[in-house]
C-alpha atoms as a PDB file:
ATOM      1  CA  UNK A   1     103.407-134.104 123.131  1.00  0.00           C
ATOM      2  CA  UNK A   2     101.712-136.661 121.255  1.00  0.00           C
ATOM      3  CA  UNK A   3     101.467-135.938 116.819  1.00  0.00           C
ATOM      4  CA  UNK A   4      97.602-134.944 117.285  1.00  0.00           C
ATOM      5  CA  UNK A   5      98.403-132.447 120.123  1.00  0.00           C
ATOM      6  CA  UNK A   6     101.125-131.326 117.733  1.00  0.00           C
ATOM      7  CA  UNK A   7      98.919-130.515 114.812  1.00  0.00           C
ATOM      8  CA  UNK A   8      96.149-128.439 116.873  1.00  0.00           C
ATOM      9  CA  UNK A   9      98.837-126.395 118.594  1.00  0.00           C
ATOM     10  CA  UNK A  10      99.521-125.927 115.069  1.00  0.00           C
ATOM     11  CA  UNK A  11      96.363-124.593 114.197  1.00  0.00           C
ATOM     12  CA  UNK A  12      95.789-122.896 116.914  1.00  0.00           C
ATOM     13  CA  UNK A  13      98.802-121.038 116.689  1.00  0.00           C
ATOM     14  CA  UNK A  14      97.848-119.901 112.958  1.00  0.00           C
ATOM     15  CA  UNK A  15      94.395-119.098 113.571  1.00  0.00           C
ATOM     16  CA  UNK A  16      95.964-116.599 116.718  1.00  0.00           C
ATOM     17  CA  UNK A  17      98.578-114.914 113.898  1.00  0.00           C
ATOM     18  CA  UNK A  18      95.918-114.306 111.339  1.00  0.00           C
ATOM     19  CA  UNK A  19      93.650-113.370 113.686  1.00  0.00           C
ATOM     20  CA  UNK A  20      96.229-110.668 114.852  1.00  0.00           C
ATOM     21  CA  UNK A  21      96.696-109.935 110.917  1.00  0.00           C
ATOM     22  CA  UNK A  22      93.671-108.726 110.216  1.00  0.00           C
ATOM     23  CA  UNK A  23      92.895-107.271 113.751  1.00  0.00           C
ATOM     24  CA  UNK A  24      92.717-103.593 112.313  1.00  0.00           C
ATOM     25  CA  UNK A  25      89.825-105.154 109.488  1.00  0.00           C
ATOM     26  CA  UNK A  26      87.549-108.126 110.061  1.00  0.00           C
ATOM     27  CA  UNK A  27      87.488-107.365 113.642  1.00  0.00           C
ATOM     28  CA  UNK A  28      86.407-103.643 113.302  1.00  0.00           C
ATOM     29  CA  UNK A  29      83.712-104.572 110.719  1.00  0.00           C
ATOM     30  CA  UNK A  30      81.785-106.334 113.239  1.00  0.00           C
ATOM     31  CA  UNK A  31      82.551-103.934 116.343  1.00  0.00           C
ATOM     32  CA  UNK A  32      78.804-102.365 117.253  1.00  0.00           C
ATOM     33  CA  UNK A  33      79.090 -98.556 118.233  1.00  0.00           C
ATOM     34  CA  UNK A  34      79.475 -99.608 121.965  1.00  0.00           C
ATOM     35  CA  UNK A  35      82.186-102.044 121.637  1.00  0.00           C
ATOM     36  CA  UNK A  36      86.198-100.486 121.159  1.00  0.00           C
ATOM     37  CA  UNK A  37      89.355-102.425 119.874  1.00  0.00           C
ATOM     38  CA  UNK A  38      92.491-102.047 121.223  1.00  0.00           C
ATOM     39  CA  UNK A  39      93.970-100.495 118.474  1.00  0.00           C
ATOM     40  CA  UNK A  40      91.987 -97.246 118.897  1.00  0.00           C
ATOM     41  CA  UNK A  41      92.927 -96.537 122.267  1.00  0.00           C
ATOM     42  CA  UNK A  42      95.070 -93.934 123.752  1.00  0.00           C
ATOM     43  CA  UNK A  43      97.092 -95.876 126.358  1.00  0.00           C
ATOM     44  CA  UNK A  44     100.828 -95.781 128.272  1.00  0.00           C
ATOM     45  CA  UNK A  45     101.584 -99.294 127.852  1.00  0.00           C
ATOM     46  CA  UNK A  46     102.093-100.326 124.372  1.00  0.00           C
ATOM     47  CA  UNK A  47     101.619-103.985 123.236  1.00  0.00           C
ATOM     48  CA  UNK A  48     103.798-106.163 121.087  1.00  0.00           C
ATOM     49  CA  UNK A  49     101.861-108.799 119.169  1.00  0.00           C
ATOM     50  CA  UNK A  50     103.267-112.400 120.913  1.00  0.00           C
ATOM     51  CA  UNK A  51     105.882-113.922 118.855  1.00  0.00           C
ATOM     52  CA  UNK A  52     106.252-117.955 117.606  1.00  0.00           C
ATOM     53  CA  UNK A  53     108.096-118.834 120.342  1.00  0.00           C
ATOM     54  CA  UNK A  54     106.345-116.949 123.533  1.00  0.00           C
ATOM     55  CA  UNK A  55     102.906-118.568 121.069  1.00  0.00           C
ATOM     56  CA  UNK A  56     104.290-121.998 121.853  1.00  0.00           C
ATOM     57  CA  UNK A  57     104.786-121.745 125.412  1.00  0.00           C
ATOM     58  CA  UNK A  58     102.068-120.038 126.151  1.00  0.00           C
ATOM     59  CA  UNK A  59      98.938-120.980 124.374  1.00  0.00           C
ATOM     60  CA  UNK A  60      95.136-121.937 125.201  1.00  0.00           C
ATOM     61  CA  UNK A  61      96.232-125.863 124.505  1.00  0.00           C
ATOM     62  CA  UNK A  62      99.125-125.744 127.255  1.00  0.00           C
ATOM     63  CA  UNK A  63      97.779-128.963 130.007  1.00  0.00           C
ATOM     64  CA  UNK A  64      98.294-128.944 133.883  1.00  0.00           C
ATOM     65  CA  UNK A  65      99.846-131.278 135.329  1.00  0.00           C
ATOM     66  CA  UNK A  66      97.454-133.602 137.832  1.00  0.00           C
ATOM     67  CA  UNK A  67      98.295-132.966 141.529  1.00  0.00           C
ATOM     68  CA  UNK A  68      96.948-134.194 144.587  1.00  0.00           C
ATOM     69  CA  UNK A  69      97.464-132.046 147.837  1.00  0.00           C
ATOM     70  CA  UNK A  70      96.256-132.275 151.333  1.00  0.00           C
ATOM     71  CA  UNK A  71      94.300-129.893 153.304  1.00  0.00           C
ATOM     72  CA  UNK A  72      92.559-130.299 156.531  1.00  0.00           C
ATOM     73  CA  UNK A  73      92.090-133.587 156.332  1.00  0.00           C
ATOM     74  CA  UNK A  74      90.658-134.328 152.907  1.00  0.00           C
ATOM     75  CA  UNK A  75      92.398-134.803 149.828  1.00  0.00           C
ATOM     76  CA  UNK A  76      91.955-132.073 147.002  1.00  0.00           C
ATOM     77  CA  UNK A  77      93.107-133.247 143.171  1.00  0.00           C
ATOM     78  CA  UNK A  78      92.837-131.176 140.160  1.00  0.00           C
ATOM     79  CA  UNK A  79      94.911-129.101 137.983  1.00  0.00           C
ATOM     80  CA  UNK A  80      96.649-125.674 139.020  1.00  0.00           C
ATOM     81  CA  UNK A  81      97.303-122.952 137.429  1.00  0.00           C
ATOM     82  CA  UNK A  82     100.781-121.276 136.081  1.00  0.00           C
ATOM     83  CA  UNK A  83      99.230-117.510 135.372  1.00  0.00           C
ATOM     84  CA  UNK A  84     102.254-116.953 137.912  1.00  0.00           C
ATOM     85  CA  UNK A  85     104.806-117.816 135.155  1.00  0.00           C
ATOM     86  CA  UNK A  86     102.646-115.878 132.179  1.00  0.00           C
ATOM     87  CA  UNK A  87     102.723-113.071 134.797  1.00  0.00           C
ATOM     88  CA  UNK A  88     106.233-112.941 135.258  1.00  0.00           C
ATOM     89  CA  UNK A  89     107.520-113.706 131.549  1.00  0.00           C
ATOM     90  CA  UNK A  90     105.062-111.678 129.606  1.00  0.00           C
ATOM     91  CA  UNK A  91     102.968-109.166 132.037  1.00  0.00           C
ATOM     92  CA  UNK A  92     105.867-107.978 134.525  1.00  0.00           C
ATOM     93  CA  UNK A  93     108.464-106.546 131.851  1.00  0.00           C
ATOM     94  CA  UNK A  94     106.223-104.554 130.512  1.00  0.00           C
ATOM     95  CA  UNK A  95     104.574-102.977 133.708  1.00  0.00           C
ATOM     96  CA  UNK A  96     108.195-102.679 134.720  1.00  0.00           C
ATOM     97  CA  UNK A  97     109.440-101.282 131.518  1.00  0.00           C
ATOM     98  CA  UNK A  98     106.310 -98.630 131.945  1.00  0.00           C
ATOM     99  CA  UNK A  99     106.287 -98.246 136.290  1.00  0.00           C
ATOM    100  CA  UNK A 100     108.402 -94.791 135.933  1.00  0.00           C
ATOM    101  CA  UNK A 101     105.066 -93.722 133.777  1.00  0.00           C
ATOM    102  CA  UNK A 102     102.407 -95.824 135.753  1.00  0.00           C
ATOM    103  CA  UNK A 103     104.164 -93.662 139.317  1.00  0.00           C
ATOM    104  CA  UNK A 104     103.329 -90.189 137.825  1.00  0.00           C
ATOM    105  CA  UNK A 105      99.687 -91.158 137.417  1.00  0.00           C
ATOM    106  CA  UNK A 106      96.714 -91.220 140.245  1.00  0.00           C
ATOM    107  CA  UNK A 107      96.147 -94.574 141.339  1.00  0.00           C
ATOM    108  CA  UNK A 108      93.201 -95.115 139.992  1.00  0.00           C
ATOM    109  CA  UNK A 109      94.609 -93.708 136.393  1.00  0.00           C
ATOM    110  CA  UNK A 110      97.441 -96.287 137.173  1.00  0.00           C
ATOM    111  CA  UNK A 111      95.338 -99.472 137.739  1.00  0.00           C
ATOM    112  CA  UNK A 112      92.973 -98.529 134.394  1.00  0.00           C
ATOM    113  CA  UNK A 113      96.085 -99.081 132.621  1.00  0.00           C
ATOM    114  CA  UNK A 114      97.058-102.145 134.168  1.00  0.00           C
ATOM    115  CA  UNK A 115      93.704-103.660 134.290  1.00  0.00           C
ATOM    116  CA  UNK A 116      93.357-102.975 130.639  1.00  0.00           C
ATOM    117  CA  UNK A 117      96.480-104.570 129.416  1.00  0.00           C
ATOM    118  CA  UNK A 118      96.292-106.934 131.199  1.00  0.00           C
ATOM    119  CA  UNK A 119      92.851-108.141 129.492  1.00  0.00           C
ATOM    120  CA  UNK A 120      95.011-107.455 126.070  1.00  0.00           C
ATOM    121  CA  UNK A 121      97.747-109.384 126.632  1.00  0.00           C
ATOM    122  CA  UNK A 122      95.703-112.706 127.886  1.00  0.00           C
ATOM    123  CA  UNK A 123      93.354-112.311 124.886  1.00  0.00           C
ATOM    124  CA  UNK A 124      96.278-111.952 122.366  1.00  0.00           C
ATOM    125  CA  UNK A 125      97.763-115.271 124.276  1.00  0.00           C
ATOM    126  CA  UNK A 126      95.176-117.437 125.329  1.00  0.00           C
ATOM    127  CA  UNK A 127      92.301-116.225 122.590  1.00  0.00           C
ATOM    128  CA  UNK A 128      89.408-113.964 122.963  1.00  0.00           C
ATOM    129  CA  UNK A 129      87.670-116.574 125.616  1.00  0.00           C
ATOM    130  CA  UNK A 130      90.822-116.627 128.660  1.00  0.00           C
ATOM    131  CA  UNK A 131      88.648-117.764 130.841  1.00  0.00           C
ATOM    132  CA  UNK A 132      89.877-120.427 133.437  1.00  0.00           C
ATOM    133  CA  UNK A 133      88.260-121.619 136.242  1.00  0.00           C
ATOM    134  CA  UNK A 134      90.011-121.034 139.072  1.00  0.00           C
ATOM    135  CA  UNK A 135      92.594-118.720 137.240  1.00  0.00           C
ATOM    136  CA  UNK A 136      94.023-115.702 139.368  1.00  0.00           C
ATOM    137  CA  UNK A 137      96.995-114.425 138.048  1.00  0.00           C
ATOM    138  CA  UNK A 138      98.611-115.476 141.733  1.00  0.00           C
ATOM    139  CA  UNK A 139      98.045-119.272 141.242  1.00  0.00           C
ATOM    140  CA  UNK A 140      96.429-119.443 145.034  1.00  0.00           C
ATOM    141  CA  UNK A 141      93.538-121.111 144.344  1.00  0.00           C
ATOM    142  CA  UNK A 142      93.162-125.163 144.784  1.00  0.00           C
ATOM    143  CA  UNK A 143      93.502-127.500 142.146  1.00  0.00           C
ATOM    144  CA  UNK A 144      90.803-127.420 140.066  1.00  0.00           C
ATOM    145  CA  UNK A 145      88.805-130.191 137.780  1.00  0.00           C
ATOM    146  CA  UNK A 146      88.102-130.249 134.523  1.00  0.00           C
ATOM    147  CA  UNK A 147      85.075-127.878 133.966  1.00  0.00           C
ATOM    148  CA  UNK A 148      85.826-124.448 132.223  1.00  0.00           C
ATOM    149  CA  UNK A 149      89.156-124.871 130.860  1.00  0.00           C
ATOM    150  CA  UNK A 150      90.148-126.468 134.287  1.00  0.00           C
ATOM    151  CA  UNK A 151      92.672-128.687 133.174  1.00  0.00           C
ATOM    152  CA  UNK A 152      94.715-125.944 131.086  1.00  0.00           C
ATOM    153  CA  UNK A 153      97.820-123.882 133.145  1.00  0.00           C
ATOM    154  CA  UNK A 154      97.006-120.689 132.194  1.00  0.00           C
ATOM    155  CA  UNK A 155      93.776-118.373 132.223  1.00  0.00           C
ATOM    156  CA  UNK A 156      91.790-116.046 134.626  1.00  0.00           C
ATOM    157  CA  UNK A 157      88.000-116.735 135.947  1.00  0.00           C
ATOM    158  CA  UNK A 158      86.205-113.299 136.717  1.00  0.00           C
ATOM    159  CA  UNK A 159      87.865-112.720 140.259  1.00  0.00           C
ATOM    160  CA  UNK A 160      91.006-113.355 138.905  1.00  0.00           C
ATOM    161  CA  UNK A 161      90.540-110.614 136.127  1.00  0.00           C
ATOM    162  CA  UNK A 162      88.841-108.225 137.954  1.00  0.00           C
ATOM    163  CA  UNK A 163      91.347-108.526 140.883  1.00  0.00           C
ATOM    164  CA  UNK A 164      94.779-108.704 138.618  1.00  0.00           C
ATOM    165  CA  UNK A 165      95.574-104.724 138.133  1.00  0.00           C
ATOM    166  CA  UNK A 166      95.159-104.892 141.914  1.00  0.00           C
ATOM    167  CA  UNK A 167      97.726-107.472 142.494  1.00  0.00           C
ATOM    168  CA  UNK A 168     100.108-106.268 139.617  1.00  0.00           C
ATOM    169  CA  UNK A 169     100.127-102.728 141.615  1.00  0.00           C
ATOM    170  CA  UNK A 170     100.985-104.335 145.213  1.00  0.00           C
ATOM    171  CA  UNK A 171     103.736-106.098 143.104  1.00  0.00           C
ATOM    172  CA  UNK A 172     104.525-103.408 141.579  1.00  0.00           C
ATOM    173  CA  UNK A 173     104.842-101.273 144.348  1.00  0.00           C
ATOM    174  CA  UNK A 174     102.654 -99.116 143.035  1.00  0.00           C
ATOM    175  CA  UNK A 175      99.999 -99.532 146.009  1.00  0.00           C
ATOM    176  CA  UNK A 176     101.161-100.044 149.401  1.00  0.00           C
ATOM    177  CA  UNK A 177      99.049-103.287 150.760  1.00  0.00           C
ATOM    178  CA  UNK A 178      98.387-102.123 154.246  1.00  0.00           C
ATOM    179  CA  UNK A 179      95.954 -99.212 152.483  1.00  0.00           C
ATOM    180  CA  UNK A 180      91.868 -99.449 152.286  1.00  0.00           C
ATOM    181  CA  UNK A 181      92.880 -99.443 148.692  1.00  0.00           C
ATOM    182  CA  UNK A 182      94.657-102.388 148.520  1.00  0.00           C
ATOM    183  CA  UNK A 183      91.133-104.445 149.529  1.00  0.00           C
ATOM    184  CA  UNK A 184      90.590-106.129 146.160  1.00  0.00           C
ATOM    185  CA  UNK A 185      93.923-107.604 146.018  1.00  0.00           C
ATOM    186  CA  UNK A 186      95.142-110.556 147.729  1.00  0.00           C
ATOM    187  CA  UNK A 187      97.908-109.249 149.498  1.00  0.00           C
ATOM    188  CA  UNK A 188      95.349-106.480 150.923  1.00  0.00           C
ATOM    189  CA  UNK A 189      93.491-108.813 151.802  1.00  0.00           C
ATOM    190  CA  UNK A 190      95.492-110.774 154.024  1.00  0.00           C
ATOM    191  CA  UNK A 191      96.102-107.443 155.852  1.00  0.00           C
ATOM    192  CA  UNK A 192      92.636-106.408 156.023  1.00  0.00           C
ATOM    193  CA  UNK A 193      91.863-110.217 157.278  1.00  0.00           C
ATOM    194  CA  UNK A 194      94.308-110.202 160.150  1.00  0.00           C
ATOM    195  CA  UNK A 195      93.561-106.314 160.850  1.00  0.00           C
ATOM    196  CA  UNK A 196      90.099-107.183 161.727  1.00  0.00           C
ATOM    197  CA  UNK A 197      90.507-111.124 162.695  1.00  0.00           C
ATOM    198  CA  UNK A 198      88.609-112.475 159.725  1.00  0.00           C
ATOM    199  CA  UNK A 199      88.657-115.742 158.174  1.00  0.00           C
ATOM    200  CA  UNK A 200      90.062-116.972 154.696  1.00  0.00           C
ATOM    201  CA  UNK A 201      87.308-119.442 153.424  1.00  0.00           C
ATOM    202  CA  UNK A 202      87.437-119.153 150.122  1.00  0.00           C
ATOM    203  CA  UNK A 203      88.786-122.726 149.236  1.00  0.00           C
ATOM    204  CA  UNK A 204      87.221-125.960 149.410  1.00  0.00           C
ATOM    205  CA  UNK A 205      84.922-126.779 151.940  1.00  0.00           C
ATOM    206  CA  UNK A 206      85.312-123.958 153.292  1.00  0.00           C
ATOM    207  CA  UNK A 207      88.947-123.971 153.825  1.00  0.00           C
ATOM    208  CA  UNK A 208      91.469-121.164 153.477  1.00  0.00           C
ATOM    209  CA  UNK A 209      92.513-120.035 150.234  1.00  0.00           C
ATOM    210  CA  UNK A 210      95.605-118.209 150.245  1.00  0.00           C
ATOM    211  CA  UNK A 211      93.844-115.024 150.245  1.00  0.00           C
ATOM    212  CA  UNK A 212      92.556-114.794 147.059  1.00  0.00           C
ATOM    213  CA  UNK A 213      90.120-112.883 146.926  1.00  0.00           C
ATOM    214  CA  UNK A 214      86.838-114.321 144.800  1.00  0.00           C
ATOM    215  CA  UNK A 215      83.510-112.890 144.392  1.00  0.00           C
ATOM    216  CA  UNK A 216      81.767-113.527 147.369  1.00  0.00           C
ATOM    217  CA  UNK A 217      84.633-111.326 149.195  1.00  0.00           C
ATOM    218  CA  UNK A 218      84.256-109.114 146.030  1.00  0.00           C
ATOM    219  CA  UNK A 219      80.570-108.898 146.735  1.00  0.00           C
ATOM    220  CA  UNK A 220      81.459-107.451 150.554  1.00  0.00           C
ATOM    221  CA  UNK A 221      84.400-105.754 150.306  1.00  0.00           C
ATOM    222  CA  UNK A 222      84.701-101.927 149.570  1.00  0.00           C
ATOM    223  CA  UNK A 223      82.661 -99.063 149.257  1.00  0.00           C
ATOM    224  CA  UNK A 224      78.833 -99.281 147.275  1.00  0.00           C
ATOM    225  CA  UNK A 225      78.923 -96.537 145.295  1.00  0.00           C
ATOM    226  CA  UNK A 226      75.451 -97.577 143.591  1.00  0.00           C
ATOM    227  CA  UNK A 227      73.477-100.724 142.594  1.00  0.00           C
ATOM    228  CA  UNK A 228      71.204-101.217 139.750  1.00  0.00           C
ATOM    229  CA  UNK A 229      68.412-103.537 140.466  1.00  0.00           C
ATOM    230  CA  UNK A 230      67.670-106.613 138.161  1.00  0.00           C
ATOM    231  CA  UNK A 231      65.859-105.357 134.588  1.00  0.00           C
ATOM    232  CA  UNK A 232      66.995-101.980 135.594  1.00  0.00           C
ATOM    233  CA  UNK A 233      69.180-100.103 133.826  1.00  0.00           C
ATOM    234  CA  UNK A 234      71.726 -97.304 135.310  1.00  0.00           C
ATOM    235  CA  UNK A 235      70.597 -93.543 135.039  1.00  0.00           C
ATOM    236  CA  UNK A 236      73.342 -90.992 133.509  1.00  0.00           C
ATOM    237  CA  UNK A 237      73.482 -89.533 136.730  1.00  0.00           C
ATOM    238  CA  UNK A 238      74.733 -92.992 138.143  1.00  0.00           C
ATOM    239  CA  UNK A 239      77.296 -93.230 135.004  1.00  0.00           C
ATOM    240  CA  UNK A 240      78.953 -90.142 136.203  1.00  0.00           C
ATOM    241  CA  UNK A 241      80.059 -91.099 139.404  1.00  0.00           C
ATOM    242  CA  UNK A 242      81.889 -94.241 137.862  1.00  0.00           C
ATOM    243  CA  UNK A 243      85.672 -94.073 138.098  1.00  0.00           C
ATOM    244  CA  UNK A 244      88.945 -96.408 136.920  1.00  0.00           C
ATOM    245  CA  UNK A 245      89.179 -99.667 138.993  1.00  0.00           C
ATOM    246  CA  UNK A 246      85.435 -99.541 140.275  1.00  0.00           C
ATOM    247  CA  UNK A 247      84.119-103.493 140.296  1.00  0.00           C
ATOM    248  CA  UNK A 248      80.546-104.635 139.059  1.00  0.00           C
ATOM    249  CA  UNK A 249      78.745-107.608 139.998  1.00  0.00           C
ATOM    250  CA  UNK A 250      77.435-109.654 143.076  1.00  0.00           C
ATOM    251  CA  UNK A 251      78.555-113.052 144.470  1.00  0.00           C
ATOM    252  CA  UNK A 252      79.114-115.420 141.351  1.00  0.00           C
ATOM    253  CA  UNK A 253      80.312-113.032 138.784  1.00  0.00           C
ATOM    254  CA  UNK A 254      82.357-109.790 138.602  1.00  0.00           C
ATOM    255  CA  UNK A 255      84.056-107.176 136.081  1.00  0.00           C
ATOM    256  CA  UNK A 256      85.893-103.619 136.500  1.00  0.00           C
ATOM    257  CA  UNK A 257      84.995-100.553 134.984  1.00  0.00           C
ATOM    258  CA  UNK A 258      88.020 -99.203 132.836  1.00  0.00           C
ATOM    259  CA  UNK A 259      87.954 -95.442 130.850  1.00  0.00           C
ATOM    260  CA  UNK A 260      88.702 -95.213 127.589  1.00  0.00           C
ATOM    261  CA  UNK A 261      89.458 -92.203 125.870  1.00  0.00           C
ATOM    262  CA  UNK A 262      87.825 -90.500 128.787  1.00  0.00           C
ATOM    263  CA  UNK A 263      84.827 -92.667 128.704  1.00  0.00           C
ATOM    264  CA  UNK A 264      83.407 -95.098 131.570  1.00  0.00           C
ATOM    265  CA  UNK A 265      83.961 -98.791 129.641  1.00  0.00           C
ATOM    266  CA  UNK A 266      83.614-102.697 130.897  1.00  0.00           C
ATOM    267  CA  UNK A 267      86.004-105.725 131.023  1.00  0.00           C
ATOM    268  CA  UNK A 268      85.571-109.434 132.349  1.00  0.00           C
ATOM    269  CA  UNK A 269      86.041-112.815 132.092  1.00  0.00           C
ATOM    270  CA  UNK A 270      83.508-114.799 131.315  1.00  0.00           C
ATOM    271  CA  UNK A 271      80.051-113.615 132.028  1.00  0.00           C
ATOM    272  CA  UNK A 272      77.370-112.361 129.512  1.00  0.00           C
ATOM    273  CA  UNK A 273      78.753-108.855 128.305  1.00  0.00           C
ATOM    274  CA  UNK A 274      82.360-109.122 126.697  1.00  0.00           C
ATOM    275  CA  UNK A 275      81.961-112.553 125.361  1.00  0.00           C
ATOM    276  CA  UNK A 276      78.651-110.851 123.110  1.00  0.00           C
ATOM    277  CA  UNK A 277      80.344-108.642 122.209  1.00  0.00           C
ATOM    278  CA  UNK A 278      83.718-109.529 120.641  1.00  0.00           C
ATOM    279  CA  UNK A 279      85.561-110.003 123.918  1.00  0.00           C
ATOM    280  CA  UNK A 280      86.805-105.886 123.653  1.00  0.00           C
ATOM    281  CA  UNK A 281      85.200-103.149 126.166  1.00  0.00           C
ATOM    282  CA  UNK A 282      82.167-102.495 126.068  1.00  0.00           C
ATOM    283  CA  UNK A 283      80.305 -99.053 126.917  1.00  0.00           C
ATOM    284  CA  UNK A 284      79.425 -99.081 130.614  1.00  0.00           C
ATOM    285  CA  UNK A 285      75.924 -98.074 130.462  1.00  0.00           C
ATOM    286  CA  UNK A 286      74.872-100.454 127.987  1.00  0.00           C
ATOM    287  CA  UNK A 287      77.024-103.268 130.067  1.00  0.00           C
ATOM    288  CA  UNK A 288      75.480-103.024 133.100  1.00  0.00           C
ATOM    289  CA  UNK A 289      71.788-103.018 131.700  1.00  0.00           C
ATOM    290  CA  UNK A 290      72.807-106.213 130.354  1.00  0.00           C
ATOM    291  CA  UNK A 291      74.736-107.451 133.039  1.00  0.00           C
ATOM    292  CA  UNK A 292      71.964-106.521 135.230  1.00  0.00           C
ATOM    293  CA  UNK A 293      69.233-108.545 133.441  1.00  0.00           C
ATOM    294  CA  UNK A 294      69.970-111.432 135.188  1.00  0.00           C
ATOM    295  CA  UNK A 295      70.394-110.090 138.883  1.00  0.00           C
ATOM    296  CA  UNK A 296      71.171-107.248 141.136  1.00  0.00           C
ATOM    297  CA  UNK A 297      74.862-105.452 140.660  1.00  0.00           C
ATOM    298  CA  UNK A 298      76.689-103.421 142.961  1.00  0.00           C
ATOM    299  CA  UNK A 299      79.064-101.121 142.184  1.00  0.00           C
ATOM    300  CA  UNK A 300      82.288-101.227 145.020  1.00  0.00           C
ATOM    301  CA  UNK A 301      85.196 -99.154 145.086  1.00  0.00           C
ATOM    302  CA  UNK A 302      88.776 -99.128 147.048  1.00  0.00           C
ATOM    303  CA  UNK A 303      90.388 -96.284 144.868  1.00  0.00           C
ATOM    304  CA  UNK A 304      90.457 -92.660 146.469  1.00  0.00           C
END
């Protein structure tokens, strides 16, 4: 690592521990009456604030390595992704150190909790903006280029947010991947492809994709459970029937619907919602009339 790379590591690395610092002030001072921090929810999995050392290993300036691969045919070059390793080293001990509590909870109670610290642990990491194009926390997307954080090794694009408490709960053992519930995450996938003789096109050119699921599989899988139409808003009625681990969105861009303190909130990567709004949850209601300003949304849902 070169003297310059050195020295914005550096920075980066204090910016991230004041940041953390004065969480509990600055940060609440510009929260509107929609948006929550972290700190003032009632959650199972308690998070430790990233230490120095994890900081320098894993950090929004961490480069990919340049690969070239082969696949049917054509070559593919880019960068991939090492969410795998941030997965294991950071996520995993924790949902382990938690599972006994995560088991005595209804699925869908279970993957709320995952789903939201899992957005709190890459945005005390990586920064409020983790998004990565082509990031799933499973690494099984191609290489990627350069666009949207695509040479860095760790991050999540929408799908790969909106998808991770999914995966984390097959790995878990915490959902069983042969189940309808399992849809939204890759290993359910694969079943659910090879149940009903589908294809896995997700990669380039149309090529397979190691299951991962993105968001035009997103935008087909599951059960509607109600749409808003573009300018429209959601009624209260419509609010109601949201639930943990529900996904919003249509091909090209998707969140998940997490409650907080009993209420129905929003989390993503990337889009046009968290990023506005200090990168924390943001009321559902509000979210989707802004979400749906720019297009049609579905609502889908796996979860009993």
């Amino acid at each position: 690592m070169g003297d310059n790379q050195m020295k914005n590591l550096y920075i980066v690395l204090v910016i991230m521990v004041l940041g953390f610092g004065c969480a509990s002030n600055k940060t609440d001072m510009v929260l509107d009456d929609c948006s929550v921090n972290y700190n003032n929810i009632n959650k199972i999995i308690k998070f430790n604030l990233p230490d120095s050392v994890n900081l320098k290993k894993f950090n929004p300036l961490v480069e990919s390595e340049f690969v070239k691969i082969q696949k049917e045919g054509f070559d593919v070059s880019g960068y991939r992704t090492e969410n795998k390793v941030f997965y294991n080293e950071v996520i995993k001990p924790y949902l382990i150190q938690y599972k006994s509590d995560l088991q005595k909870l209804p699925l869908k109670e279970a993957i709320n909790e995952i789903a939201i610290f899992i957005h709190q642990a890459y945005r005390a990491y990586l920064g409020n903006d983790f998004y990565r194009w082509g990031g799933d926390i499973n690494d099984l997307d191609d290489p990627q280029g350069e666009k949207s954080r695509g040479k860095y090794k760790y991050g999540l694009d929408c799908s790969g947010y909106t998808t991770s408490a999914y995966d984390a709960a097959v790995d878990l053992g915490l959902l069983d991947p042969s189940s309808d519930a399992a849809i939204f995450s890759s290993k359910g996938f694969e079943h659910y492809c090879k149940i009903y003789n589908l294809k896995d096109g997700g990669g380039i050119k149309d090529t397979p994709n190691n299951f991962r699921v993105d968001t035009k599989e997103l935008a087909v899988l599951g059960k509607i459970i109600f749409s808003v139409k573009q300018g429209d808003a959601p009624t209260d009625e419509q609010i109601k029937m949201l639930q943990p681990g529900d996904i919003v969105g249509r091909s090209g861009h998707f969140g998940i619907i997490v409650f907080i303190n009993n209420q129905p909130y929003y989390l993503e990567s990337g889009g046009w919602v968290v990023p506005n709004h200090n990168w924390f949850p943001y009321c559902a209601k509000k979210a989707l009339e802004i979400f749906a300003r720019n297009g049609n949304l579905d609502i889908r849902r796996t979860l009993p």
